[in-house]
C-alpha atoms as a PDB file:
ATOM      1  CA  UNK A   1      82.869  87.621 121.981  1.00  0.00           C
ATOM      2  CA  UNK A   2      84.218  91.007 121.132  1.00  0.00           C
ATOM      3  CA  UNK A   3      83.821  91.370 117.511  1.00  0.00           C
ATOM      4  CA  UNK A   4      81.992  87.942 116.647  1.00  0.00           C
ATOM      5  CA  UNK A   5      78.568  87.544 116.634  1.00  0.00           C
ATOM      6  CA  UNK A   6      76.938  84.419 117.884  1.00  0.00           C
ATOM      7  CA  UNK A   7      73.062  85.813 118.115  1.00  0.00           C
ATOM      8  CA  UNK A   8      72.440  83.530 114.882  1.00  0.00           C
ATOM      9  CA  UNK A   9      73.627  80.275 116.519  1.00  0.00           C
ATOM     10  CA  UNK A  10      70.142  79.216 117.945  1.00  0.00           C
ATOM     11  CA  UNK A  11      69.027  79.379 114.163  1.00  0.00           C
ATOM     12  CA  UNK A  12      71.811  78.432 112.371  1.00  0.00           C
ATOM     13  CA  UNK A  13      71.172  74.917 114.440  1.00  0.00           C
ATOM     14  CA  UNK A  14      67.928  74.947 113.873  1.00  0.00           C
ATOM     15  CA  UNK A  15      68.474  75.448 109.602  1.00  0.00           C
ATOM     16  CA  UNK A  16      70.523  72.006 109.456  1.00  0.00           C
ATOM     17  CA  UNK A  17      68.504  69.629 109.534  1.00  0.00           C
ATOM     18  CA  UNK A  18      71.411  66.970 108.826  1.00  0.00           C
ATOM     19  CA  UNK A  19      74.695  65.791 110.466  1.00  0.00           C
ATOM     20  CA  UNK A  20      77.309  67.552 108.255  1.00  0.00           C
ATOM     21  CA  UNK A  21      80.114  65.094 110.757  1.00  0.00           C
ATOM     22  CA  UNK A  22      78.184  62.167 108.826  1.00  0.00           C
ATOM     23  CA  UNK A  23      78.237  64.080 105.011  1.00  0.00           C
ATOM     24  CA  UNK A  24      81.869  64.708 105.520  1.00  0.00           C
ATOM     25  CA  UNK A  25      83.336  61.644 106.482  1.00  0.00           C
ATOM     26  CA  UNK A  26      81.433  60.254 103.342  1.00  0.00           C
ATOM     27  CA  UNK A  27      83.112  62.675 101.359  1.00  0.00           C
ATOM     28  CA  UNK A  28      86.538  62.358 102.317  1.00  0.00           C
ATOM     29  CA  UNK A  29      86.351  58.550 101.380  1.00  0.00           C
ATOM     30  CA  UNK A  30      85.502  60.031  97.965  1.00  0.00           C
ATOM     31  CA  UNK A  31      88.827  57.806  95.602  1.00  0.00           C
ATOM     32  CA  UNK A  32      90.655  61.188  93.902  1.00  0.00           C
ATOM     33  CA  UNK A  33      93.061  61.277  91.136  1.00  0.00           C
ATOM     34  CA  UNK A  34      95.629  62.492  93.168  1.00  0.00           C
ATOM     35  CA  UNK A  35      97.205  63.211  96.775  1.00  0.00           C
ATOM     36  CA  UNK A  36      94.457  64.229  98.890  1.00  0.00           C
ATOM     37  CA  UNK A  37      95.942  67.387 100.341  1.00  0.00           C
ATOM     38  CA  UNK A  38      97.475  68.985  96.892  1.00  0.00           C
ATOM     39  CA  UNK A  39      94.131  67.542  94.929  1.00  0.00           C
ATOM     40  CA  UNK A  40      91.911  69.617  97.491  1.00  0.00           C
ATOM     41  CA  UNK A  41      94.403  72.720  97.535  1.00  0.00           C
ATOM     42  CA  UNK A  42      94.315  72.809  94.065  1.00  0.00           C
ATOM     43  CA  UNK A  43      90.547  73.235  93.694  1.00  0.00           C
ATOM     44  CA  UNK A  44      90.516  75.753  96.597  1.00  0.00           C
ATOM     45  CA  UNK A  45      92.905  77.770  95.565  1.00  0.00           C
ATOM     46  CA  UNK A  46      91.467  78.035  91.576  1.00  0.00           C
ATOM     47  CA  UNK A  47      87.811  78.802  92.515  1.00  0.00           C
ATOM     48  CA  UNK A  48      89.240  81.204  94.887  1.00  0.00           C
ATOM     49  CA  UNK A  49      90.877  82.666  92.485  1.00  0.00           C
ATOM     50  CA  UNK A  50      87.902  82.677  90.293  1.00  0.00           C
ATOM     51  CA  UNK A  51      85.864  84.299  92.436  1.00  0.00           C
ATOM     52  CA  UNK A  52      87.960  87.257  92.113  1.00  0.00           C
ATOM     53  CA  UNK A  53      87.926  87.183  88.228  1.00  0.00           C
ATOM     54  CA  UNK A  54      90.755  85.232  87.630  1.00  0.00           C
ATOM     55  CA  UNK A  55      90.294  83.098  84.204  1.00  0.00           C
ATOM     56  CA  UNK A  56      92.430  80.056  85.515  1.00  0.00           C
ATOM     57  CA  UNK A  57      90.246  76.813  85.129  1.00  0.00           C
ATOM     58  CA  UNK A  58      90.558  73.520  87.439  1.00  0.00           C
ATOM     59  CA  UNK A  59      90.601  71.451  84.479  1.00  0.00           C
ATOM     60  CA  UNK A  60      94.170  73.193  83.078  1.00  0.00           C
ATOM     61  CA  UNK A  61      95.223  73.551  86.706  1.00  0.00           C
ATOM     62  CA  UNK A  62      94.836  70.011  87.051  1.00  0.00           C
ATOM     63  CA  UNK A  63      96.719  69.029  84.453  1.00  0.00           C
ATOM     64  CA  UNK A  64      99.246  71.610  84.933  1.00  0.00           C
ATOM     65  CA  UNK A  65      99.599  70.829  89.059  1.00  0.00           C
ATOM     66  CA  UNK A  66      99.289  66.922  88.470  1.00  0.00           C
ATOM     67  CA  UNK A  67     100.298  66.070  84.919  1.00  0.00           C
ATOM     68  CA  UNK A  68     103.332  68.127  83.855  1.00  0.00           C
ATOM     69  CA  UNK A  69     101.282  70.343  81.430  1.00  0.00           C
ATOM     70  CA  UNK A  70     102.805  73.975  80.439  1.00  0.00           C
ATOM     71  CA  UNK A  71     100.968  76.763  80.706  1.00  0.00           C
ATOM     72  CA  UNK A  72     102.252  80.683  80.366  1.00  0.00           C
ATOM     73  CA  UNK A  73     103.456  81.490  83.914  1.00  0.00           C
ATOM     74  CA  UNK A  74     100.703  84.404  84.185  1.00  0.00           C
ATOM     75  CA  UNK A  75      98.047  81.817  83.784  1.00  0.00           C
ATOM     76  CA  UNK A  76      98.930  79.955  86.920  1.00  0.00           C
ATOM     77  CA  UNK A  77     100.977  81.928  89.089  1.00  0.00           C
ATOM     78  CA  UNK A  78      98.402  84.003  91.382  1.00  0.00           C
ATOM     79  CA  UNK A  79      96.952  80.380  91.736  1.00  0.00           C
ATOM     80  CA  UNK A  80     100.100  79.040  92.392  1.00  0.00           C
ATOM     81  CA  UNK A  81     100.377  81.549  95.332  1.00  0.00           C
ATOM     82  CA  UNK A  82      96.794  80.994  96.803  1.00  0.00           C
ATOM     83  CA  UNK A  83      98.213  77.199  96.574  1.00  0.00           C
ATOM     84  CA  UNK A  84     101.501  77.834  98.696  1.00  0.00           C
ATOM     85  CA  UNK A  85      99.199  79.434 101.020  1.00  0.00           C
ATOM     86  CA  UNK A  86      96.868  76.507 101.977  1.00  0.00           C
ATOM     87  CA  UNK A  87      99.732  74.366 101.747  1.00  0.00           C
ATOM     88  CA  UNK A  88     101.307  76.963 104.693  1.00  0.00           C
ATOM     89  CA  UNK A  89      97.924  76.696 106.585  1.00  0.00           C
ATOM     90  CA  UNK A  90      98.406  72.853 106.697  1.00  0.00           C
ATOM     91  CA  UNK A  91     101.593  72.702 108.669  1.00  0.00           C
ATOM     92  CA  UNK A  92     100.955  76.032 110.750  1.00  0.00           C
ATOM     93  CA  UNK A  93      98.405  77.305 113.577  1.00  0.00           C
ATOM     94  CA  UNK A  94      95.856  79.342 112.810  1.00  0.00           C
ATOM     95  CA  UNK A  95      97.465  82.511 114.316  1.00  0.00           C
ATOM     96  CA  UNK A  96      97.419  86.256 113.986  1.00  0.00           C
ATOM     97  CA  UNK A  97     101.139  86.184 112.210  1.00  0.00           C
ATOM     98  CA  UNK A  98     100.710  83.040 110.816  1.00  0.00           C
ATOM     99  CA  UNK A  99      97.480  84.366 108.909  1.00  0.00           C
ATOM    100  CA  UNK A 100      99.268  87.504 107.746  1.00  0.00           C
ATOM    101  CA  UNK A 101     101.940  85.386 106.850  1.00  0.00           C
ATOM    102  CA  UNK A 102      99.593  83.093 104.792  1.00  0.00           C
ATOM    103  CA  UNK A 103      98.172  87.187 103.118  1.00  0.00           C
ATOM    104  CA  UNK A 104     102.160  87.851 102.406  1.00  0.00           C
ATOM    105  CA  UNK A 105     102.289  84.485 100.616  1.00  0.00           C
ATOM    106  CA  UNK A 106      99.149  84.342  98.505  1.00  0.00           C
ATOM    107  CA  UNK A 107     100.093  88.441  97.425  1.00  0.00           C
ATOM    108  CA  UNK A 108     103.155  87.865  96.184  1.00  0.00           C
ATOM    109  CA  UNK A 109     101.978  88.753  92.215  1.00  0.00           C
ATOM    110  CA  UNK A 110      98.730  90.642  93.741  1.00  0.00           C
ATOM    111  CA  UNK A 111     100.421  93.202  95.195  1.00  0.00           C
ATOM    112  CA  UNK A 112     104.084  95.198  95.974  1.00  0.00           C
ATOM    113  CA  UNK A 113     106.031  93.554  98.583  1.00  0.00           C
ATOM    114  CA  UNK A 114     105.643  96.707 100.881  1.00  0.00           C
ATOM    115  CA  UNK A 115     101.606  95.761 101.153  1.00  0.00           C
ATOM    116  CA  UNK A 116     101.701  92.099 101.499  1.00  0.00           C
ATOM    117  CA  UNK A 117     101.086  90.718 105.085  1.00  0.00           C
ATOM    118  CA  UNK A 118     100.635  93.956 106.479  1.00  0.00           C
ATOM    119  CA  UNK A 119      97.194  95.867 107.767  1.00  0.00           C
ATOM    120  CA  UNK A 120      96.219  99.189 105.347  1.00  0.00           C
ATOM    121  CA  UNK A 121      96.872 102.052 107.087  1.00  0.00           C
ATOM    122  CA  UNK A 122      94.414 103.890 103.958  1.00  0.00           C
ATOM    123  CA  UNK A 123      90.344 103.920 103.233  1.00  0.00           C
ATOM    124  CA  UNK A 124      89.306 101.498 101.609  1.00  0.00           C
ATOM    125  CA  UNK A 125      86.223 101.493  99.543  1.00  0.00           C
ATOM    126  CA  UNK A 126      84.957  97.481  97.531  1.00  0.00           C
ATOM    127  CA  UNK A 127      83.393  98.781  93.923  1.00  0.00           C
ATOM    128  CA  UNK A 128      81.066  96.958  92.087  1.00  0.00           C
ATOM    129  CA  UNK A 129      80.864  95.887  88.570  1.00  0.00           C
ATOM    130  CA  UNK A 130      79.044  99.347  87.318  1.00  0.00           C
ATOM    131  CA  UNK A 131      82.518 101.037  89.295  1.00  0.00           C
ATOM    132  CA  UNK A 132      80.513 102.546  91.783  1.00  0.00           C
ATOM    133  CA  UNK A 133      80.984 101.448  95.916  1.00  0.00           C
ATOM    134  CA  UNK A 134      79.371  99.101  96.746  1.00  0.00           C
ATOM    135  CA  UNK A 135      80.861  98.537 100.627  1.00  0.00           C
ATOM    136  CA  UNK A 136      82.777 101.088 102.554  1.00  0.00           C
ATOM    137  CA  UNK A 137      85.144  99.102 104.712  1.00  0.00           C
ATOM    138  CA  UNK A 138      86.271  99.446 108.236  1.00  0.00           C
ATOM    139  CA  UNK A 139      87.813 103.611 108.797  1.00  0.00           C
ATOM    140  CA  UNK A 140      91.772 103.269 108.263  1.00  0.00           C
ATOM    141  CA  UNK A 141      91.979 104.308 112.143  1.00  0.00           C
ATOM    142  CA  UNK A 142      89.528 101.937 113.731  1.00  0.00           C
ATOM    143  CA  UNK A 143      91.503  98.879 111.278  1.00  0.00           C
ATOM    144  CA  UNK A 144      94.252  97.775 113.969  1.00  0.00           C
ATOM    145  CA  UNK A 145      91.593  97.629 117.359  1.00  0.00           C
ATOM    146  CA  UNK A 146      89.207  95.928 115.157  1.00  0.00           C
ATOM    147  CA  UNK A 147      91.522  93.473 113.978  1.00  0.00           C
ATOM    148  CA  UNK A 148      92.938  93.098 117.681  1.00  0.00           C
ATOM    149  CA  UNK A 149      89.379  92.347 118.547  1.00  0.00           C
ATOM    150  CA  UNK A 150      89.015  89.629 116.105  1.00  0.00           C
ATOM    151  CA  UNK A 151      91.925  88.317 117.114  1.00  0.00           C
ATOM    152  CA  UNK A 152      90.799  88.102 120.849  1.00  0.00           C
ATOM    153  CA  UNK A 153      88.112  86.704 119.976  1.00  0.00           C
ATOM    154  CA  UNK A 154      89.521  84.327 117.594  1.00  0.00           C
ATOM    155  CA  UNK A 155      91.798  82.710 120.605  1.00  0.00           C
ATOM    156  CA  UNK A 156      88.971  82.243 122.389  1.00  0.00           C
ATOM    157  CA  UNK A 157      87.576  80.281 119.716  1.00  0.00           C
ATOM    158  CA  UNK A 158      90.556  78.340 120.388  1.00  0.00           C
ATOM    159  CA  UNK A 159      90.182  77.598 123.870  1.00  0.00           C
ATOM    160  CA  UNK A 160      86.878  76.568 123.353  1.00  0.00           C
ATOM    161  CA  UNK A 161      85.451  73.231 123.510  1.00  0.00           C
ATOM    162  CA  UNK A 162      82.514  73.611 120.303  1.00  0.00           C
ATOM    163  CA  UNK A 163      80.323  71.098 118.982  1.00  0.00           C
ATOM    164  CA  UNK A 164      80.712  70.478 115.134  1.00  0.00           C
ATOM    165  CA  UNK A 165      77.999  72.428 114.097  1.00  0.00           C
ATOM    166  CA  UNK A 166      79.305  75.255 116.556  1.00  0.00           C
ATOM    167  CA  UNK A 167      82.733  75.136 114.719  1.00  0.00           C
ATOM    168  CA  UNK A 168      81.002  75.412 111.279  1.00  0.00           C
ATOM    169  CA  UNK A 169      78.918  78.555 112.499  1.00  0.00           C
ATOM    170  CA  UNK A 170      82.309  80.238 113.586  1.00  0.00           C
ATOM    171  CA  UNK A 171      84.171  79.326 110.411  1.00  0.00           C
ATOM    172  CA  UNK A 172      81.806  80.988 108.221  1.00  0.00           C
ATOM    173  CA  UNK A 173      81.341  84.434 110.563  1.00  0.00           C
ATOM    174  CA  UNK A 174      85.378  84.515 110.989  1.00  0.00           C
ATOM    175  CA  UNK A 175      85.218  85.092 107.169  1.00  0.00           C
ATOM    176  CA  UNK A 176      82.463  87.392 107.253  1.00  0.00           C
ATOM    177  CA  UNK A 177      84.081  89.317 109.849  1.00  0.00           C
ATOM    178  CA  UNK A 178      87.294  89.717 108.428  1.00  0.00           C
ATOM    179  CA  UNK A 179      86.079  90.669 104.722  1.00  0.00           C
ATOM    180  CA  UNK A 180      84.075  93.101 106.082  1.00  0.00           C
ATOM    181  CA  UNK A 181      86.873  94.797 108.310  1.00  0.00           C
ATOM    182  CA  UNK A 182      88.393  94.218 104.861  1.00  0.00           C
ATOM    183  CA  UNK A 183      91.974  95.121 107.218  1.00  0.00           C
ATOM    184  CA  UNK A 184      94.563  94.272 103.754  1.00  0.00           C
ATOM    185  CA  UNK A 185      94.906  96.494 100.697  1.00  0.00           C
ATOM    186  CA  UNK A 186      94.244  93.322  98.464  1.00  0.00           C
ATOM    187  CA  UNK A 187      93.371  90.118  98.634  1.00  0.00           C
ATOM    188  CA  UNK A 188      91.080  90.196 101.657  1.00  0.00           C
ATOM    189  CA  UNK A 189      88.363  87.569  99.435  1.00  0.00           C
ATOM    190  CA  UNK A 190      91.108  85.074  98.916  1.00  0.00           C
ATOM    191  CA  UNK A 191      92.292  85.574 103.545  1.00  0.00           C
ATOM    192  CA  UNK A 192      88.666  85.314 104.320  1.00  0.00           C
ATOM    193  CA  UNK A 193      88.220  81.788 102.391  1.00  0.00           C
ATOM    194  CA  UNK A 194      91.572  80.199 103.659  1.00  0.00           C
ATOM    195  CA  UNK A 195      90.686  81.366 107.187  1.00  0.00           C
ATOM    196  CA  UNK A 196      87.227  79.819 107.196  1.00  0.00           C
ATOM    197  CA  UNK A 197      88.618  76.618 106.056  1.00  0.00           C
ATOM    198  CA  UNK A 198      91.914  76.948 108.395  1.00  0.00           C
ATOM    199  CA  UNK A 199      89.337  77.160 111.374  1.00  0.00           C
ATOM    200  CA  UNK A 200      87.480  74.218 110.246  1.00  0.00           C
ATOM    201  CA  UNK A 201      90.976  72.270 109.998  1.00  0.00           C
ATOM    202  CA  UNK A 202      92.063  72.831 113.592  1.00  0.00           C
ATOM    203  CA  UNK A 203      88.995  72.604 115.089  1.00  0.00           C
ATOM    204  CA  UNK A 204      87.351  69.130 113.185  1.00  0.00           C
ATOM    205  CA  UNK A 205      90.051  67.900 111.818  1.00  0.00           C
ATOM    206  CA  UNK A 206      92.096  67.035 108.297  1.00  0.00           C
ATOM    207  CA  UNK A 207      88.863  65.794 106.303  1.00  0.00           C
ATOM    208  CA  UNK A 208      88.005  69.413 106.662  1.00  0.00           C
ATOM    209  CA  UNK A 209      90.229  69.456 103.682  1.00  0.00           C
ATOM    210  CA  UNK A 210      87.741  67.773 101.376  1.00  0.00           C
ATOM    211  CA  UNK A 211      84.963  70.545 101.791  1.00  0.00           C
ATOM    212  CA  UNK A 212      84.770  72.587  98.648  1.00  0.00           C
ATOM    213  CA  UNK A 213      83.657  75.654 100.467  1.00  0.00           C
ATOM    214  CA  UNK A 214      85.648  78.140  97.775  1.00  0.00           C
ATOM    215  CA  UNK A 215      83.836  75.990  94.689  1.00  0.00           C
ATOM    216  CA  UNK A 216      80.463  76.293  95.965  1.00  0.00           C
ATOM    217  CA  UNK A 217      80.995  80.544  96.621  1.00  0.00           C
ATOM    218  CA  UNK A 218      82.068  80.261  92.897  1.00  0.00           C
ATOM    219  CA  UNK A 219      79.459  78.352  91.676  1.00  0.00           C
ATOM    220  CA  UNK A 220      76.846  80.558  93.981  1.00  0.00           C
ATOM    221  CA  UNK A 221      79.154  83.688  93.570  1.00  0.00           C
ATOM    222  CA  UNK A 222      76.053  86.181  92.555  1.00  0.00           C
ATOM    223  CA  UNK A 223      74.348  84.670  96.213  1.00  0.00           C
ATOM    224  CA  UNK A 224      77.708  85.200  97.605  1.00  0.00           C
ATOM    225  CA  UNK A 225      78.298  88.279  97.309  1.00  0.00           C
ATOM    226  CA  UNK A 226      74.001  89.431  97.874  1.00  0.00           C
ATOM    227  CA  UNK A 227      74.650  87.655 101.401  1.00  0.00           C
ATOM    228  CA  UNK A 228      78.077  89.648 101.969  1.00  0.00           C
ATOM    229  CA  UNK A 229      76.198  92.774 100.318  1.00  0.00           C
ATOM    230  CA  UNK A 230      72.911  92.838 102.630  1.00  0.00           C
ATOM    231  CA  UNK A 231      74.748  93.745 105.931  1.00  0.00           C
ATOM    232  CA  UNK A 232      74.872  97.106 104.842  1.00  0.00           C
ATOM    233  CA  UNK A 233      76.897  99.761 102.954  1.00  0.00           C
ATOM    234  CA  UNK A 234      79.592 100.482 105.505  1.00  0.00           C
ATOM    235  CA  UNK A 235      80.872  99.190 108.491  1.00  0.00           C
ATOM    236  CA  UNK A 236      79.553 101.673 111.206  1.00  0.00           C
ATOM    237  CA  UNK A 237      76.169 100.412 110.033  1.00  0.00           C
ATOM    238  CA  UNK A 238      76.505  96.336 109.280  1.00  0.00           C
ATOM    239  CA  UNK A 239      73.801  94.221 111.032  1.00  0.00           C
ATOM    240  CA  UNK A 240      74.821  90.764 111.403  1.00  0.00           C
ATOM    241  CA  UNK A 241      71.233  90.021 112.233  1.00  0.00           C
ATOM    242  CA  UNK A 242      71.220  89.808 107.895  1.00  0.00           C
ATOM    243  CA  UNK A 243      73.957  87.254 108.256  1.00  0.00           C
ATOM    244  CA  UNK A 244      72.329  83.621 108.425  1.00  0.00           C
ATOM    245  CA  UNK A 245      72.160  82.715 104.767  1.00  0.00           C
ATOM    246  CA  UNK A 246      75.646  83.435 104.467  1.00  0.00           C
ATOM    247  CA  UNK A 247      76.608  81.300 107.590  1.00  0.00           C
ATOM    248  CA  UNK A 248      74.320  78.338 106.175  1.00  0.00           C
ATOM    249  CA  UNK A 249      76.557  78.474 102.532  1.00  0.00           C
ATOM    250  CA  UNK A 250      79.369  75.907 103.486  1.00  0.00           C
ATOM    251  CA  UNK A 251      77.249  73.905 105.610  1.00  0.00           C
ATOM    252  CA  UNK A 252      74.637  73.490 103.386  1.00  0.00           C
ATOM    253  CA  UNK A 253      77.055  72.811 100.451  1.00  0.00           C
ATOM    254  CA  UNK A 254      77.590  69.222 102.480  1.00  0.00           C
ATOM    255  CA  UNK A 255      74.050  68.440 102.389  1.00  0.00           C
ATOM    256  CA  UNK A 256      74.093  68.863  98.786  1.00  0.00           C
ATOM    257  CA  UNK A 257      77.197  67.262  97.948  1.00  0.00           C
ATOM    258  CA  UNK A 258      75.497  63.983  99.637  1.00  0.00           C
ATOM    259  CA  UNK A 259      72.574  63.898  97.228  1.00  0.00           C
ATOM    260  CA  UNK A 260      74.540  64.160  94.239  1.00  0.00           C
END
């Protein structure tokens, strides 16, 4: 790997102690009130959107995805977008222009259509809630070899042959990765997600589609962002050494799901 670390794969294995294949397929028997697919898209794409202090809620989304309800267009729309995108990642590979295509599609009312889909060419600096940084992202002219790395490394991924628990590891460090090269001028929270759960897709399957990876960051958002946040300030200094309880999140989330 160029970009992606794998020194926490010994312990990530060792820190499930159950068969997530097993927890899944249980779950995506689960009956829904609706299509599978646009059921599933709908939650990811509203606790996404949560997560980044949107005040959409699944319950109205539902209604207004599923059962004709009317809402004001700005209630829904950034949703909407974050929607069209998974529904793109379903019928496309997980590619570099397919991935800043899904970016250009979940933008469209986050940012000018100069920005969307295309790698900042500017600093970029993540504030926290007292508006002071918090993370100082990947230097404006390191952004395009770093993303070319995590690319390379990416299509490896591909090529690979990985056990489930393997593929799960990767998902979760591909979004780590990627946030903190933090390569868009917006809406890098809302890539990072959809590519975790795009990798998952290819590489185990469609009931991939039932794991509510963006609801449990949401619910665990003040976790989420302390495991993002512990890395380090800025990028010349991150040590992904810090990075196991964030791997664990969407992994773990199974094991809980299955003693509800």
């Amino acid at each position: 790997m160029k970009i992606i670390d794998n020194s926490l794969l010994s312990a990530f294995r060792n820190a499930v102690d159950f068969d997530p294949m097993t927890a899944l397929s249980e779950k995506s028997e689960e009956p829904l009130p609706a299509d599978y697919f646009r059921f599933y898209h709908a939650v990811s794409s509203v606790y996404s959107s949560k997560i980044e202090g949107e005040e959409v809620d699944f319950d109205s989304y539902f209604k207004y995805k599923f059962m004709q309800v009317k809402y004001q267009p700005d209630y829904t729309r950034r949703a909407d977008d974050l929607f069209r995108a998974y529904d793109y990642m379903l019928r496309h590979p997980l590619t570099k222009p397919n991935l800043l295509e899904a970016h250009r599609i979940l933008s469209r009312h986050l940012l000018p259509k100069s920005q969307r889909g295309l790698i900042r060419t500017n600093p970029m600096f993540v504030l926290n809630e007292a508006d002071r940084i918090e993370y100082v992202a990947c230097a404006p002219e390191q952004v395009l070899a770093e993303i070319a790395l995590f690319f390379e490394d990416l299509e490896a991924l591909h090529s690979s042959d990985l056990e489930p628990l393997e593929v799960f590891y990767y998902a979760a460090m591909l979004h780590l990765v990627f946030v903190k090269i933090h390569p868009m001028q917006d809406g890098n929270g809302r890539t990072a997600r959809l590519l975790e759960k795009w990798f998952l897709l290819e590489k185990l399957g469609n009931q991939t589609i039932a794991i509510e990876s963006e609801k449990n960051y949401y619910i665990n958002r003040q976790l989420y962002y302390h495991n993002i946040r512990i890395l380090g300030l800025d990028y010349e200094s991150l040590d992904y050494g810090q990075a196991l309880d964030f791997l664990l999140m969407t992994v773990n989330s199974l094991r809980r799901d299955r003693e509800l």
